[in-house]
Protein backbone atom coordinates (compact mmCIF):
# COMPACT_ATOMS: atom_id res chain seq x y z
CA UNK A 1 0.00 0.00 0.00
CA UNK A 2 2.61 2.37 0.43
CA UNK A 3 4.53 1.96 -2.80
CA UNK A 4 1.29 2.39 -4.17
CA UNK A 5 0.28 5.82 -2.41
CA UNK A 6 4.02 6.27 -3.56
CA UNK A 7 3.24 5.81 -7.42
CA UNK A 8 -0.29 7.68 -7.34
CA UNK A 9 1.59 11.00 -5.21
CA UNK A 10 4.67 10.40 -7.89
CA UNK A 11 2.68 10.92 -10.72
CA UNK A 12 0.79 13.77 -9.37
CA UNK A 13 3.90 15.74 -8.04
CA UNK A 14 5.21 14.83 -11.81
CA UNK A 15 3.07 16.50 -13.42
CA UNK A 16 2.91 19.60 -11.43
CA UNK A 17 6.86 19.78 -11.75
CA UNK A 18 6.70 19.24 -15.77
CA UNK A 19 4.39 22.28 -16.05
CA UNK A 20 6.44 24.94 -13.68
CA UNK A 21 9.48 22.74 -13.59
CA UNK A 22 9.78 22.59 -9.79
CA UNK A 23 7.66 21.35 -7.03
CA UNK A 24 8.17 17.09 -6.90
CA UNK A 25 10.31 16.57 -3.59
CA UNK A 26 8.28 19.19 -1.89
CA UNK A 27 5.43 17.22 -2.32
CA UNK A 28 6.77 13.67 -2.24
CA UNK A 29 9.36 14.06 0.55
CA UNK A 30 7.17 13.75 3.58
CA UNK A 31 6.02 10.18 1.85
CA UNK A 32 9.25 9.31 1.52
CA UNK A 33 10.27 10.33 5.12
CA UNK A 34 7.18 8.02 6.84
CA UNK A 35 7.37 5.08 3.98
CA UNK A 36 11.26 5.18 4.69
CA UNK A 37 12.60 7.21 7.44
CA UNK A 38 14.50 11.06 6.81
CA UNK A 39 18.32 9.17 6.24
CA UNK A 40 16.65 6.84 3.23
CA UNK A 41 14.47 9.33 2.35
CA UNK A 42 17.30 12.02 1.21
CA UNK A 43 18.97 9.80 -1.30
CA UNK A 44 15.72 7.97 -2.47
CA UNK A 45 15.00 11.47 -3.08
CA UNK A 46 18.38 12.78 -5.10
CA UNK A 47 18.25 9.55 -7.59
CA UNK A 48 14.49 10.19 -8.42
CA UNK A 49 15.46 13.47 -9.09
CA UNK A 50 18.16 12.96 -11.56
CA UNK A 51 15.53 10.59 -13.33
CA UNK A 52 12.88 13.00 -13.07
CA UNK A 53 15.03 16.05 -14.64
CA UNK A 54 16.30 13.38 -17.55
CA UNK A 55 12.50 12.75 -18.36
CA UNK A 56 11.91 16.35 -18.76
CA UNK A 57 15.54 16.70 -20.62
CA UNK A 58 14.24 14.20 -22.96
CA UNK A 59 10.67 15.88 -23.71
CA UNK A 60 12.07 18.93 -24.10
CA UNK A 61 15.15 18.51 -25.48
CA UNK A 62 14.73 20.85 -28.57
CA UNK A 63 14.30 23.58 -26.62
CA UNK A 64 17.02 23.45 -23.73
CA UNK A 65 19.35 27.12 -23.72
CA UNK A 66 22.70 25.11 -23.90
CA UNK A 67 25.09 28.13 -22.95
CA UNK A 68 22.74 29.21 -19.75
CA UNK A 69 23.02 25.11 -18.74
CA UNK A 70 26.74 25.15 -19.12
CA UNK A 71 27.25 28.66 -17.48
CA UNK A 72 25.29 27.98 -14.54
CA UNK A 73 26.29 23.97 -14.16
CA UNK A 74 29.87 24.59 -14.42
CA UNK A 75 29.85 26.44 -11.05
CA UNK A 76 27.17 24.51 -9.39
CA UNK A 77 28.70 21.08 -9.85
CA UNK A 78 31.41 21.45 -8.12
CA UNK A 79 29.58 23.45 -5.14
CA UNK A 80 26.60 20.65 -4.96
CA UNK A 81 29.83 18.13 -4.11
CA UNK A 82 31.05 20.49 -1.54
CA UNK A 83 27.28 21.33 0.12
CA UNK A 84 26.36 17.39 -0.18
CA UNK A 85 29.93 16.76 2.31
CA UNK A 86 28.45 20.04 4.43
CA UNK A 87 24.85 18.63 5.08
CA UNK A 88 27.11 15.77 7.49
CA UNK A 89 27.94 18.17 10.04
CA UNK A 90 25.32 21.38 9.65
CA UNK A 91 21.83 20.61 11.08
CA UNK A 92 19.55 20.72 7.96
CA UNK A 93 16.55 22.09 10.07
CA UNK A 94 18.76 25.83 9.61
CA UNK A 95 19.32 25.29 6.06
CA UNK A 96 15.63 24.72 5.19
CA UNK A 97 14.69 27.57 7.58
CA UNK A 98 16.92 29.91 5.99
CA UNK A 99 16.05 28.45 2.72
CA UNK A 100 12.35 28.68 2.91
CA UNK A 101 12.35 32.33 4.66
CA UNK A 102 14.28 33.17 1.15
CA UNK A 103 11.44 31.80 -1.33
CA UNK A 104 9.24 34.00 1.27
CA UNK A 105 10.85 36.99 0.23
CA UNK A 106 11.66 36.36 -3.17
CA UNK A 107 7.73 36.21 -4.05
CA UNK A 108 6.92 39.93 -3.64
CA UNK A 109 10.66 40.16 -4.76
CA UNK A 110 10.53 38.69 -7.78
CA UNK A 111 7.27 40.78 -8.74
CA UNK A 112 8.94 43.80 -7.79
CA UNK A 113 12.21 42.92 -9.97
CA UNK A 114 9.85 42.12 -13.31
CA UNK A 115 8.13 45.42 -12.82
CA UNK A 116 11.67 46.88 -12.43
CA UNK A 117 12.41 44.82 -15.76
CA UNK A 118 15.39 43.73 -13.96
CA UNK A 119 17.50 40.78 -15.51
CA UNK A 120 20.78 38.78 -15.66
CA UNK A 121 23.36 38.32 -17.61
CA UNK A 122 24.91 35.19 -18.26
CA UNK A 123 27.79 34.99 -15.93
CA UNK A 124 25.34 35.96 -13.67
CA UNK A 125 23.69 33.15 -13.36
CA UNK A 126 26.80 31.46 -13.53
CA UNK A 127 27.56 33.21 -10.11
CA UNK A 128 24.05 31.99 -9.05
CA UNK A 129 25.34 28.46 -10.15
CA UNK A 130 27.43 28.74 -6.80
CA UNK A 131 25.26 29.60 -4.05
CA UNK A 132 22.15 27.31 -5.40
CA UNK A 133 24.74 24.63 -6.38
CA UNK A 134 25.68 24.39 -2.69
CA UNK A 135 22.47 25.09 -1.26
CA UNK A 136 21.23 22.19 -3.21
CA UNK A 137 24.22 19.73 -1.89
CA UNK A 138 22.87 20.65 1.84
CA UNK A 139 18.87 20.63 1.21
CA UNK A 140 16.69 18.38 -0.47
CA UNK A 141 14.61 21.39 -2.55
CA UNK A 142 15.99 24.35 -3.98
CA UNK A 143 14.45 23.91 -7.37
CA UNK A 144 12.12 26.93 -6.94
CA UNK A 145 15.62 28.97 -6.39
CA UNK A 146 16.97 27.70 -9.95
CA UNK A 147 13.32 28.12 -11.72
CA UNK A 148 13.75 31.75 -10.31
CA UNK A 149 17.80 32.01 -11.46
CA UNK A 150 16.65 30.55 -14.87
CA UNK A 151 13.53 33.17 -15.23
CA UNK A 152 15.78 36.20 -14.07
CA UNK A 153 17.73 35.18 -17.58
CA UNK A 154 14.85 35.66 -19.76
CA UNK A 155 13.63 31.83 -20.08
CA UNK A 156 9.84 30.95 -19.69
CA UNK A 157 7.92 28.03 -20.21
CA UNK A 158 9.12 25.50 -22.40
CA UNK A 159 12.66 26.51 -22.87
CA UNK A 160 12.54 27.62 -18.75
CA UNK A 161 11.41 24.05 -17.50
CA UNK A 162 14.05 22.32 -20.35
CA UNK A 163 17.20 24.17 -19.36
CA UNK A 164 16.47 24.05 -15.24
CA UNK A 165 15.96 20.41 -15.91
CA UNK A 166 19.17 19.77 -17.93
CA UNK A 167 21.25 21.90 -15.24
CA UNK A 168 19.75 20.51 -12.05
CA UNK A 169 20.48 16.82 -13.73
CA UNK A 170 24.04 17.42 -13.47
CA UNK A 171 24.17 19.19 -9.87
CA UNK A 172 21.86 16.20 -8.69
CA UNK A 173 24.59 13.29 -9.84
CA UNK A 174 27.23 15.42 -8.41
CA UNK A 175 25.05 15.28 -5.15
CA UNK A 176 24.68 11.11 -5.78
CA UNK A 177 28.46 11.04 -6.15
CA UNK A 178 29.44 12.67 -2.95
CA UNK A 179 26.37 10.43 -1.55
CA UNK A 180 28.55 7.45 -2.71
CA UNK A 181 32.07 8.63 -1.52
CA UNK A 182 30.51 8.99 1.78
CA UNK A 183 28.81 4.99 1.45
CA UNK A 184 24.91 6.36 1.59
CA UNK A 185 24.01 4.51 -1.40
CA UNK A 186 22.74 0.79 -1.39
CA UNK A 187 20.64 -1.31 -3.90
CA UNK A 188 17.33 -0.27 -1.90
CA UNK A 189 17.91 3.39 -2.24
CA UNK A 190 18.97 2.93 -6.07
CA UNK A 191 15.64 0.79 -6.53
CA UNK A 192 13.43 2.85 -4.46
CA UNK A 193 14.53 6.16 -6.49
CA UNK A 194 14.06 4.65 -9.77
CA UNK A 195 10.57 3.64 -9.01
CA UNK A 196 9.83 7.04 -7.39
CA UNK A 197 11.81 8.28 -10.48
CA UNK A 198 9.96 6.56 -13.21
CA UNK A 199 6.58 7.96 -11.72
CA UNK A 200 8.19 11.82 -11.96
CA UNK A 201 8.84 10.92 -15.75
CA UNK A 202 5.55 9.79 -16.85
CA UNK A 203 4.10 12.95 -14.88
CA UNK A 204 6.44 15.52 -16.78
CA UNK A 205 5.24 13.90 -20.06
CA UNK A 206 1.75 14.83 -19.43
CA UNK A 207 2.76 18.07 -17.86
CA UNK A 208 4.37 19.50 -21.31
CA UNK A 209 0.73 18.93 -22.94
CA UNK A 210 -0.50 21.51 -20.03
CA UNK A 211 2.20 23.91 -20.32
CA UNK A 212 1.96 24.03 -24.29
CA UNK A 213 -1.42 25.13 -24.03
CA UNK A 214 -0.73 27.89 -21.13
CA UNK A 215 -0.65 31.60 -21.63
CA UNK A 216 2.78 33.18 -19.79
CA UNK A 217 0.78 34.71 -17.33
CA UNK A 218 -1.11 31.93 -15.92
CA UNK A 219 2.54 30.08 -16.08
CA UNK A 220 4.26 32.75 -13.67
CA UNK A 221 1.24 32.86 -11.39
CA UNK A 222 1.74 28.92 -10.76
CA UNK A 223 5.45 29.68 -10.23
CA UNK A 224 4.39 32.27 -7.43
CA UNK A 225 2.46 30.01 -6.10
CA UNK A 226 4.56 27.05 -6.18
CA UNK A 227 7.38 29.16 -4.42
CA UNK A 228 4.80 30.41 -1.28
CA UNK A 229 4.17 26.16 -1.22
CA UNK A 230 7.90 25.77 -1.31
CA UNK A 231 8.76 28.28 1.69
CA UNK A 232 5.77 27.13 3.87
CA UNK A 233 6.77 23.41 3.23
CA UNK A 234 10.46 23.91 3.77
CA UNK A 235 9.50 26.22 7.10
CA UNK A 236 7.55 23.50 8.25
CA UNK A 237 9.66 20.91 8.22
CA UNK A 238 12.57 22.87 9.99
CA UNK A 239 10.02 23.22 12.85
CA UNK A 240 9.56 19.58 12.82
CA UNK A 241 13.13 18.42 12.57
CA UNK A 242 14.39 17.70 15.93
């Protein structure tokens, strides 16, 4: 019965992240932590991520912004690694409380900034690459940080949910590999994320059919929305971390 609440919230949370690119391990990670405990959870978590952001490489590979994926992965690679060592010795329950008071003030921020017509460049976001590289390594959400990163540079929709997804592939298997140089990962966790995985890629196949028929506007109100659900969710669950 779990696995199968499992699938059914899998291919829900899928298909919420294929339309606004985000929003998956906020919904399936307190599943995950009662099916299989917060240190199985994590992991489960990371390789059904890098599964989930292939499926929505695949669907929408034609329209992925190759020079914004390499500018912002070459930095956050490297500082995934280094915040996936950190998350051993700092108490996650700060992270996600700093973390989720930032998506709080980023909503009327990022409102503000677009009125402002205020942008970045792409080394910019290569600098971005760094702090949400290594905020990802430590916390098991920060996707509404790179959807916002990714937005700032001018991408929306299609080509904004294809390049975040191509980018946070390659931060996510840096954060498996430190995961394995510190012995995390076992069979179980591999099979568990691939069937949590495989659910996240059927739902981002039916998401593109949503977001192809969306106007912009109705696509950035979601986004606001998902990032009020993110810093709520991620608030909540510092409370509740011992």
């Amino acid at each position: 019965m779990d696995y199968l609440f499992i699938i059914i919230v899998g291919l829900l949370a899928g298909t919420l992240a294929g339309i606004i690119g985000t929003g998956s391990s906020i919904i399936l990670l307190p599943i995950l932590f009662y099916s299989f405990g917060a240190k199985v959870a994590v992991p489960v978590m990371a390789v059904a991520a890098v599964l989930a952001n292939l499926g929505r490489v695949i669907i929408w590979w034609r329209q992925i912004h190759w020079p914004a994926v390499l500018a912002y992965s070459l930095t956050s690679i490297p500082a995934a690694a280094l915040g996936a060592n950190t998350l051993i010795s700092m108490p996650e329950n700060t992270a996600n409380l700093i973390l989720g008071c930032f998506f709080l003030i980023m909503l009327p921020l990022r409102r503000h900034l677009k009125q402002k017509q205020f942008s970045i460049k792409l080394w910019q976001l290569g600098l971005a690459g760094v702090f949400i590289g290594f905020i990802t390594g430590i916390v098991v959400s920060s996707g509404p940080l790179s959807i916002a990163a990714f937005a700032a540079f001018g991408l929306l929709q299609g080509p904004l949910i294809a390049s975040e997804a191509a980018a946070s592939m390659l931060v996510y298997l840096a954060k498996l590999s430190a995961f394995d140089n510190l012995d995390v990962l076992n069979t179980k966790i591999l099979l568990n994320g691939f069937i949590v995985g495989s659910t996240l890629i059927i739902g981002a196949w039916l998401g593109k059919h949503i977001v192809l028929q969306m106007r912009p506007r109705q696509f950035e109100r979601i986004l606001d929305l998902m990032m009020l659900i993110a810093g709520l969710s991620l608030l909540c669950m510092s409370a509740s971390t011992p």
